[in-house]
PDB file of N, CA and C in Angstrom:
ATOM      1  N   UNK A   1     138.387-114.454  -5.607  1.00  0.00           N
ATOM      2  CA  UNK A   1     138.347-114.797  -6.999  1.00  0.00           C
ATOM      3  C   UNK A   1     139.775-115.076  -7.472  1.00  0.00           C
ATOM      4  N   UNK A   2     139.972-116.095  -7.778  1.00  0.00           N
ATOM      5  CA  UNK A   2     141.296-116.673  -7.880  1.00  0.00           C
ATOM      6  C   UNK A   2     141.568-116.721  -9.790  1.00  0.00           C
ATOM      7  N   UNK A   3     142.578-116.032  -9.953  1.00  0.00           N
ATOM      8  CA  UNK A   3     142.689-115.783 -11.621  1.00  0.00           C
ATOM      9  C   UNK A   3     143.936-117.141 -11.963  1.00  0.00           C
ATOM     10  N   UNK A   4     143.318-118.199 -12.866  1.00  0.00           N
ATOM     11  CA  UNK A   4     144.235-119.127 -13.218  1.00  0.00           C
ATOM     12  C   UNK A   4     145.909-118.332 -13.867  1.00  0.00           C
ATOM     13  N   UNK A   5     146.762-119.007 -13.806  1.00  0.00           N
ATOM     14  CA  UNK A   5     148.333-118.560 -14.422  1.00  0.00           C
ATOM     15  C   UNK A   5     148.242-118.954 -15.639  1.00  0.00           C
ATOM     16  N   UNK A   6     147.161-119.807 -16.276  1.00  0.00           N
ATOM     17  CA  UNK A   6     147.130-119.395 -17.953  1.00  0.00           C
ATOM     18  C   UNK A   6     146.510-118.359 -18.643  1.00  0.00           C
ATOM     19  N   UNK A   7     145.435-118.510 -18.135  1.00  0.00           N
ATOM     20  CA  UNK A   7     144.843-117.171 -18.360  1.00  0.00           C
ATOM     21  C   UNK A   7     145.400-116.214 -18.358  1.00  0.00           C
ATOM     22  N   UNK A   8     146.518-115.357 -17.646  1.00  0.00           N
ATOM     23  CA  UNK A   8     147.331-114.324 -17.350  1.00  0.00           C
ATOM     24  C   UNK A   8     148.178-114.629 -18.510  1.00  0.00           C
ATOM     25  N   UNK A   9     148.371-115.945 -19.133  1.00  0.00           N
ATOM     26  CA  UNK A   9     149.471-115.686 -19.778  1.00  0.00           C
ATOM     27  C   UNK A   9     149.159-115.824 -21.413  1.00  0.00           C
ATOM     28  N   UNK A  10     147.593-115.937 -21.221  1.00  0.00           N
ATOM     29  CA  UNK A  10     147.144-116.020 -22.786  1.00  0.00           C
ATOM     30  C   UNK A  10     146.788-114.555 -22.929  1.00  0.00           C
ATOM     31  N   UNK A  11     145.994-113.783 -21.386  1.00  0.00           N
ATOM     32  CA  UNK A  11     145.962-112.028 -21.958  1.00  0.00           C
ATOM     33  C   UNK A  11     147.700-111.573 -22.427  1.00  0.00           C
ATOM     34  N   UNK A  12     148.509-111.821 -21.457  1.00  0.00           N
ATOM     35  CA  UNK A  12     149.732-111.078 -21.964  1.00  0.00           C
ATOM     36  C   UNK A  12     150.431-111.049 -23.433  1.00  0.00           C
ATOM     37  N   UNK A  13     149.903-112.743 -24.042  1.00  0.00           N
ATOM     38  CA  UNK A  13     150.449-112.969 -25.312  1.00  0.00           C
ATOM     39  C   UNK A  13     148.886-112.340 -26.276  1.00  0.00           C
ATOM     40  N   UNK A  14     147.930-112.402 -25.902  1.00  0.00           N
ATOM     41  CA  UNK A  14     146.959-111.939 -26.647  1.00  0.00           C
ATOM     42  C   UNK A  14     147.000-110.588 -27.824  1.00  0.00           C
ATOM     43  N   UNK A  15     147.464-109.571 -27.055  1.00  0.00           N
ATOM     44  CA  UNK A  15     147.574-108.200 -27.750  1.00  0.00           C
ATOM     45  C   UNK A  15     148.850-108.425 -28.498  1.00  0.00           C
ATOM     46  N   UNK A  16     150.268-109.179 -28.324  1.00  0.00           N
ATOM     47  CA  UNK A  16     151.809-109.456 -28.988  1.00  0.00           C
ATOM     48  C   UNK A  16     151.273-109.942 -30.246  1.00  0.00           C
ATOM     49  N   UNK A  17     150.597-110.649 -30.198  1.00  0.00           N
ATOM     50  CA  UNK A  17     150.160-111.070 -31.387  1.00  0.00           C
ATOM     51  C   UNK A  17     149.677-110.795 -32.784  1.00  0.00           C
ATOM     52  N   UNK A  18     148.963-109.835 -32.135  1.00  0.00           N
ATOM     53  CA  UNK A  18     148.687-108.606 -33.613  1.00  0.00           C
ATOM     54  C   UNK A  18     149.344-107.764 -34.175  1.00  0.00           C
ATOM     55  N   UNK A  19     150.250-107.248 -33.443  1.00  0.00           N
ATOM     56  CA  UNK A  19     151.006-105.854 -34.307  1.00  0.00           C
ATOM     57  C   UNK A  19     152.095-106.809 -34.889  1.00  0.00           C
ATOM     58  N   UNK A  20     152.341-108.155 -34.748  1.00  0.00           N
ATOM     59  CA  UNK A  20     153.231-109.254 -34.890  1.00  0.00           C
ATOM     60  C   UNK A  20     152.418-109.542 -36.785  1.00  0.00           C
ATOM     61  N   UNK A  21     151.268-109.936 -36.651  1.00  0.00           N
ATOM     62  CA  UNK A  21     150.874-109.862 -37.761  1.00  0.00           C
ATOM     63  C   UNK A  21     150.474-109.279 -38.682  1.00  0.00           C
ATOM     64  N   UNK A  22     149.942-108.138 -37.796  1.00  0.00           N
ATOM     65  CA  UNK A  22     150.303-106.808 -38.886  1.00  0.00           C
ATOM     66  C   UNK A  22     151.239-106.369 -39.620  1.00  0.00           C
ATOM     67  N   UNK A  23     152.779-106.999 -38.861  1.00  0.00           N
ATOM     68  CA  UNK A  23     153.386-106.613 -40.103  1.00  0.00           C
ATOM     69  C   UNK A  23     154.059-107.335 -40.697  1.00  0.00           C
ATOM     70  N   UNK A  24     153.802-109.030 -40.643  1.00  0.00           N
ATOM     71  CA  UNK A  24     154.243-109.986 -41.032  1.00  0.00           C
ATOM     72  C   UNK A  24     153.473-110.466 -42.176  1.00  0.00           C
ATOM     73  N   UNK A  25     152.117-110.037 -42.386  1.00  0.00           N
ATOM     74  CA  UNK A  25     151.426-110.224 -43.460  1.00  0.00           C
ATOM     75  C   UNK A  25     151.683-108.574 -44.274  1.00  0.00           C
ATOM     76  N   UNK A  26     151.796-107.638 -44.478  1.00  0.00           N
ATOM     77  CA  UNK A  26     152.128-106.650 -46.001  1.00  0.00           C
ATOM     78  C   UNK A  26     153.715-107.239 -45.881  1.00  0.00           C
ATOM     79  N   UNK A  27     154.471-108.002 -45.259  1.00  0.00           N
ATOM     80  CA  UNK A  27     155.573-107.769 -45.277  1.00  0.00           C
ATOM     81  C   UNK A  27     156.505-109.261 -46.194  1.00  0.00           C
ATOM     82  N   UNK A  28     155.245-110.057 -45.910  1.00  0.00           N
ATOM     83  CA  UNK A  28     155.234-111.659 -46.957  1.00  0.00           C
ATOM     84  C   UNK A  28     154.111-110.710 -48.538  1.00  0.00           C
ATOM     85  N   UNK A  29     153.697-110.523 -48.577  1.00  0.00           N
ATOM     86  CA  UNK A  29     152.832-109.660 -49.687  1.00  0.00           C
ATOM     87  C   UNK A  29     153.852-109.356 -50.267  1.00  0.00           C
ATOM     88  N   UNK A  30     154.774-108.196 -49.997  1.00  0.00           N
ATOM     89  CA  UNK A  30     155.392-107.222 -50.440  1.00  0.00           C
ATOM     90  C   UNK A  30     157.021-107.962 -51.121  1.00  0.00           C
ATOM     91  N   UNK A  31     157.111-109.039 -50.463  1.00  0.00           N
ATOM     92  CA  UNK A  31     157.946-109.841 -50.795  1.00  0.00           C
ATOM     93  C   UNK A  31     157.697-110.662 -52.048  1.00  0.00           C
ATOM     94  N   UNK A  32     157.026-111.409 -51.920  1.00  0.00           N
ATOM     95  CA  UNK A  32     156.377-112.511 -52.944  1.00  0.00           C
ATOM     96  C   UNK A  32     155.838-111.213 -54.005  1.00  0.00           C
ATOM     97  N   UNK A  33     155.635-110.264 -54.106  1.00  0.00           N
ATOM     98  CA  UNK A  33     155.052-109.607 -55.216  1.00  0.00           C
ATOM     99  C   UNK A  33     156.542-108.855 -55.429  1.00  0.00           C
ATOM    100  N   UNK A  34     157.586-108.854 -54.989  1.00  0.00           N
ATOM    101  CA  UNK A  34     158.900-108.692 -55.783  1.00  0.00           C
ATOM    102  C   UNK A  34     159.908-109.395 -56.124  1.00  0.00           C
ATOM    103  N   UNK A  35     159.730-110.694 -55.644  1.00  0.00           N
ATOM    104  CA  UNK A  35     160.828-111.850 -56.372  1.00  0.00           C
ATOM    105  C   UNK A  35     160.824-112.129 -57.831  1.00  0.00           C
ATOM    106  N   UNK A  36     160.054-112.158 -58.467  1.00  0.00           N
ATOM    107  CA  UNK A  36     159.844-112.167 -59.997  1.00  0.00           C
ATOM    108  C   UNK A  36     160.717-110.903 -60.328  1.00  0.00           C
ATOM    109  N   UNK A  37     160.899-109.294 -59.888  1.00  0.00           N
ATOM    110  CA  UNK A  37     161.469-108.421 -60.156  1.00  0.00           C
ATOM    111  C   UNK A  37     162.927-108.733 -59.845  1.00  0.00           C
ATOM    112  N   UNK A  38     163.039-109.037 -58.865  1.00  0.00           N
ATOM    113  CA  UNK A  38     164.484-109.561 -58.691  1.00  0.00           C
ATOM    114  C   UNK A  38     165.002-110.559 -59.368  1.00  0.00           C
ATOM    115  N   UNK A  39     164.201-111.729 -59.585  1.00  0.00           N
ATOM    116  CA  UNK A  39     164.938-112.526 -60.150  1.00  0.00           C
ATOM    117  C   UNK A  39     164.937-112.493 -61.722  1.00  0.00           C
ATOM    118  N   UNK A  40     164.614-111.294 -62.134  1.00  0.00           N
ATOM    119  CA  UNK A  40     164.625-110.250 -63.543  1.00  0.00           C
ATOM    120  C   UNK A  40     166.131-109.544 -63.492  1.00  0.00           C
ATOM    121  N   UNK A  41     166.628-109.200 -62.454  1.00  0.00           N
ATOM    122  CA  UNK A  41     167.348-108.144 -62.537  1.00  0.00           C
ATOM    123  C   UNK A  41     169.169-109.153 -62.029  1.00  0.00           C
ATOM    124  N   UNK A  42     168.724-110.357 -62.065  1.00  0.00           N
ATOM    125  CA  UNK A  42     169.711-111.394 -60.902  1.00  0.00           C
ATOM    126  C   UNK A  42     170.573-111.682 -62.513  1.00  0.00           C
ATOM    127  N   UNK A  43     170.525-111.563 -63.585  1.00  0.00           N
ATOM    128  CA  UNK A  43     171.718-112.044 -64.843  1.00  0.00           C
ATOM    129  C   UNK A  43     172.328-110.814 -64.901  1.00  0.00           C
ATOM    130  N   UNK A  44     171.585-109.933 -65.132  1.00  0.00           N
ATOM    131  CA  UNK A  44     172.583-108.482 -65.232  1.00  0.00           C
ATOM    132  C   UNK A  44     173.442-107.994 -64.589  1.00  0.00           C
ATOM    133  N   UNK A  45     173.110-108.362 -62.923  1.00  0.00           N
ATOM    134  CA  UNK A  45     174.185-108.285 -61.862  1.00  0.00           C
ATOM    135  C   UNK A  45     175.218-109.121 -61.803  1.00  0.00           C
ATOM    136  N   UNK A  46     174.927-110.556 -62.101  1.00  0.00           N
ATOM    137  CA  UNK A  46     176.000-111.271 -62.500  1.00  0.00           C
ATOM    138  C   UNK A  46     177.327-110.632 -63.484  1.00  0.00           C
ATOM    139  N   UNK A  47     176.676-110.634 -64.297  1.00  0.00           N
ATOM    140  CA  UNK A  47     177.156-110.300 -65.930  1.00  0.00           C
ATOM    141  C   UNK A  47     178.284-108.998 -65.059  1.00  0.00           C
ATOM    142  N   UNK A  48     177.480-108.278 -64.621  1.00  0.00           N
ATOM    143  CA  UNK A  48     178.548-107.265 -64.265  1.00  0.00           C
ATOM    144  C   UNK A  48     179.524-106.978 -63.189  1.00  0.00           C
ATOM    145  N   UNK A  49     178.867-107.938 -62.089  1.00  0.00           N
ATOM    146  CA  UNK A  49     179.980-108.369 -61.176  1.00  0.00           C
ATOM    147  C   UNK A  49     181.028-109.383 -62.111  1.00  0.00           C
ATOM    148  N   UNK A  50     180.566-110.317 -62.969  1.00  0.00           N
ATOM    149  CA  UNK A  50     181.971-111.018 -63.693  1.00  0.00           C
ATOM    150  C   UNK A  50     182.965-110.359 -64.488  1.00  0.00           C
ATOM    151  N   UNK A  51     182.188-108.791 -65.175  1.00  0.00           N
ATOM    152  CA  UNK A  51     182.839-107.598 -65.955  1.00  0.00           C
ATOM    153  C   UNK A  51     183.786-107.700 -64.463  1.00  0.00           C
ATOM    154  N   UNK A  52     183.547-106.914 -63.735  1.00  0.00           N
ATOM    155  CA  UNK A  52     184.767-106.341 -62.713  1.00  0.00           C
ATOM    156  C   UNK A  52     185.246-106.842 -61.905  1.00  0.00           C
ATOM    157  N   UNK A  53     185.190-108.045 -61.961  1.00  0.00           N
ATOM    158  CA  UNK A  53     186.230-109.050 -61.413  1.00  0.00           C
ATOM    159  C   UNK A  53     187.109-109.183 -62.828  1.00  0.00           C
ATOM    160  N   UNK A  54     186.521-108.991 -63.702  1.00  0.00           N
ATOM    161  CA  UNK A  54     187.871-109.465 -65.026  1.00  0.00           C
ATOM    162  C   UNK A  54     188.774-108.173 -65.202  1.00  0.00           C
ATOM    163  N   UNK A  55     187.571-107.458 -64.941  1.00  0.00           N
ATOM    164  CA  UNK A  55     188.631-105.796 -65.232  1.00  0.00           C
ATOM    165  C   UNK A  55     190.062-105.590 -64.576  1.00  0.00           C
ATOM    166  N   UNK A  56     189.330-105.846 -63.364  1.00  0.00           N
ATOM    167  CA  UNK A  56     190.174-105.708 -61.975  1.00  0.00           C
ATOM    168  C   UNK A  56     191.442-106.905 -61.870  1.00  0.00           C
ATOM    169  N   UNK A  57     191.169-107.445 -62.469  1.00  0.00           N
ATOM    170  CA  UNK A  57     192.146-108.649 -62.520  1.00  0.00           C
ATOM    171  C   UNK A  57     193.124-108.319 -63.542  1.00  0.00           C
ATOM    172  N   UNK A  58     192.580-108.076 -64.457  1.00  0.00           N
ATOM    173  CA  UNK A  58     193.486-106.870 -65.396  1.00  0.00           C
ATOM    174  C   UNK A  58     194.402-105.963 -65.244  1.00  0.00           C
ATOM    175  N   UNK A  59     193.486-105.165 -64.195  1.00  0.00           N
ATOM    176  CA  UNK A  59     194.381-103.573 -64.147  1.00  0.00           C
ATOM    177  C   UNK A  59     195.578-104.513 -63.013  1.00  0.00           C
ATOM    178  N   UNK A  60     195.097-105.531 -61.690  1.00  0.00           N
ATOM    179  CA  UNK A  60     196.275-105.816 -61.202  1.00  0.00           C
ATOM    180  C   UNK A  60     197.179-106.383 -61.930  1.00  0.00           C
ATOM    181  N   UNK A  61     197.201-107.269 -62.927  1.00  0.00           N
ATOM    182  CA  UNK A  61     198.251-107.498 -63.582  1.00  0.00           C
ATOM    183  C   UNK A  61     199.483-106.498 -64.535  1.00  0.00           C
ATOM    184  N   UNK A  62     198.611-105.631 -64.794  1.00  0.00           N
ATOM    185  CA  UNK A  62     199.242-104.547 -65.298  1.00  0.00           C
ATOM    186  C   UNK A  62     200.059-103.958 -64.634  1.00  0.00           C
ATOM    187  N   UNK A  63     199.169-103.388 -63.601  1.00  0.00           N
ATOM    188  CA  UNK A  63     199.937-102.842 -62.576  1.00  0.00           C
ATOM    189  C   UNK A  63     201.591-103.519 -61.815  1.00  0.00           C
ATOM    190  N   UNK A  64     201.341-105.173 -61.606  1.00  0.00           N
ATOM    191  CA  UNK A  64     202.161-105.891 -61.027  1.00  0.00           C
ATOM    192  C   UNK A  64     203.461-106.233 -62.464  1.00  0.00           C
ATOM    193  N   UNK A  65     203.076-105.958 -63.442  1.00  0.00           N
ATOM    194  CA  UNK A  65     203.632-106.363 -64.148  1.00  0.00           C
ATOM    195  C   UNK A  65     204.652-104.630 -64.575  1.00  0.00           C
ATOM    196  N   UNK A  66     204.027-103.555 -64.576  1.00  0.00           N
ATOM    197  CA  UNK A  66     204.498-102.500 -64.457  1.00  0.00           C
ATOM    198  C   UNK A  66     205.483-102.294 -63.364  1.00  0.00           C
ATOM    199  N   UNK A  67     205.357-102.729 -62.147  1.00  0.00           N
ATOM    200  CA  UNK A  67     206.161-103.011 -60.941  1.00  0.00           C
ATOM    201  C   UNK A  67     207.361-103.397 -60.978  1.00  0.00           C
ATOM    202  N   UNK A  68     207.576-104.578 -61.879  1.00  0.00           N
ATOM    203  CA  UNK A  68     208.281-105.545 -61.975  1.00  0.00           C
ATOM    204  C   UNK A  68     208.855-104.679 -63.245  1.00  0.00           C
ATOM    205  N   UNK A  69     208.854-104.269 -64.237  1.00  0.00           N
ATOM    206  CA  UNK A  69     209.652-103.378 -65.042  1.00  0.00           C
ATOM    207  C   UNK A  69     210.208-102.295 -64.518  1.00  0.00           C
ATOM    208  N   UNK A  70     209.641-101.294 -63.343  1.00  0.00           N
ATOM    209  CA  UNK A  70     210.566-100.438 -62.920  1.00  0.00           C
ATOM    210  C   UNK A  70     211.695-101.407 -61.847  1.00  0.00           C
ATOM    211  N   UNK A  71     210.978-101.937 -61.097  1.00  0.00           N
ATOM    212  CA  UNK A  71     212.268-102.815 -60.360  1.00  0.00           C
ATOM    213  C   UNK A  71     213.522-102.794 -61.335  1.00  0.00           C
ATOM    214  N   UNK A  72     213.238-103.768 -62.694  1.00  0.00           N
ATOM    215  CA  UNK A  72     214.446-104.197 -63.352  1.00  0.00           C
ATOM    216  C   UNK A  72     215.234-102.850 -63.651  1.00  0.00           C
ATOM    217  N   UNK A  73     214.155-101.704 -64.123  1.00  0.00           N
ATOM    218  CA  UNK A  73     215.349-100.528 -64.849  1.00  0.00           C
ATOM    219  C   UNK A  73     215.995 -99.778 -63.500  1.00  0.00           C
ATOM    220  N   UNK A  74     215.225-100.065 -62.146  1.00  0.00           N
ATOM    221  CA  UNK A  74     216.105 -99.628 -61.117  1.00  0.00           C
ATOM    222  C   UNK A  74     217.613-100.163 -61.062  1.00  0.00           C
ATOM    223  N   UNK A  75     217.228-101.603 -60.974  1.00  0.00           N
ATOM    224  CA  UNK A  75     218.722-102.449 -61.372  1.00  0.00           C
ATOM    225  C   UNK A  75     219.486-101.823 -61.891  1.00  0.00           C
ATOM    226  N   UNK A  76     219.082-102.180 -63.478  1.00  0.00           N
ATOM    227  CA  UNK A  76     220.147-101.944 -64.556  1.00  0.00           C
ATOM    228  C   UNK A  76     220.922-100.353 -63.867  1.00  0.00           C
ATOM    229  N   UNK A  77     219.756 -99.334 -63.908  1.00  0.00           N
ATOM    230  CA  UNK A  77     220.656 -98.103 -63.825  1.00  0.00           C
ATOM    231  C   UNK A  77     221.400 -98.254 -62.447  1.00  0.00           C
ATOM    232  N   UNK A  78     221.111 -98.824 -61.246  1.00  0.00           N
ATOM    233  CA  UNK A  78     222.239 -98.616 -60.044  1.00  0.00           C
ATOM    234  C   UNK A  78     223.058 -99.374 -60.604  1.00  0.00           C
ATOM    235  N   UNK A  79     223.387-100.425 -61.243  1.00  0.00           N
ATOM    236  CA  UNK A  79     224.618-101.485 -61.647  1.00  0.00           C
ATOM    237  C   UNK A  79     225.196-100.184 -62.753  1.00  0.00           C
ATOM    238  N   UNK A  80     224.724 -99.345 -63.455  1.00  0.00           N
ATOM    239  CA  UNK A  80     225.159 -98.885 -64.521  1.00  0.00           C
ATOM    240  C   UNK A  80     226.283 -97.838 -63.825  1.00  0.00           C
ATOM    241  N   UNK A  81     225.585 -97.420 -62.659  1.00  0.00           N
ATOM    242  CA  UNK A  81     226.241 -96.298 -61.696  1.00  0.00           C
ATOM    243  C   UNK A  81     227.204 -96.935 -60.997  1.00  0.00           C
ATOM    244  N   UNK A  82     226.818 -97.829 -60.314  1.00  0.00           N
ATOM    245  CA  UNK A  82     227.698 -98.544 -59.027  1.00  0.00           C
ATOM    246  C   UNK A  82     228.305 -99.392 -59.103  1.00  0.00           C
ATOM    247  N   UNK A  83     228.295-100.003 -60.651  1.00  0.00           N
ATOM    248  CA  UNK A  83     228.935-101.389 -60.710  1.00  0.00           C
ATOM    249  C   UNK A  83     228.883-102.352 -60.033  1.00  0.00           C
ATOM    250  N   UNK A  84     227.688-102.479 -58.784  1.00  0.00           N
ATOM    251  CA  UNK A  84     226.929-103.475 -58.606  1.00  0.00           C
ATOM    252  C   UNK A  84     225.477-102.844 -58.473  1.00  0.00           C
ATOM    253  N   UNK A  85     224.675-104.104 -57.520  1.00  0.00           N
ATOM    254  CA  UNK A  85     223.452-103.735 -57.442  1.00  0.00           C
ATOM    255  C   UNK A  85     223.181-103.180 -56.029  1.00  0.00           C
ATOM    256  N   UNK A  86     222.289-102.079 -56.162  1.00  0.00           N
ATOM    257  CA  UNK A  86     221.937-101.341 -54.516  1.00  0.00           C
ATOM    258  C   UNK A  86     221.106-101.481 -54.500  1.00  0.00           C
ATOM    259  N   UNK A  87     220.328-101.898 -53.226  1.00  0.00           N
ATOM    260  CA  UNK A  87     219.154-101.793 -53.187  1.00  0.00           C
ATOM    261  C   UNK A  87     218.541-101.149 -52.049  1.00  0.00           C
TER     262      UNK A  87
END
């Protein structure tokens, strides 16, 4: 009794197939019944990722700009001491 090589290869894919769709169907369901929620919640995240990119852009300027004022009073006071500049 001679078993064809498709046959062997339609049992092997036969059973792959189901636990394949078992969870490919709750898993398109579960999706499509939360995109409306997400795309509810998709301005607010914006809105607040653009808050802290502005914040943050802020505090670095501050910061860099704070930087740049102690630099200078480092100056002034070593020139005030040393009569030149040390660095």
């Amino acid at each position: 009794m001679a078993v064809d090589k498709a046959q062997i290869r339609l049992k092997m894919y036969d059973g792959a197939r189901q636990p394949t769709l078992t969870w490919i169907v709750p898993l398109l369901a579960f999706s499509v019944g939360c995109v409306p929620v997400v795309h509810r919640n998709v301005p607010s995240f914006a809105n607040a990722v653009t808050l802290a990119t502005e914040n943050s852009k802020s505090a670095f300027d501050a910061m860099e700009q704070q930087h740049e004022d102690v630099q200078a009073e480092r100056t002034v006071i070593s020139y005030e001491k040393h009569g030149s500049i040390q660095r």
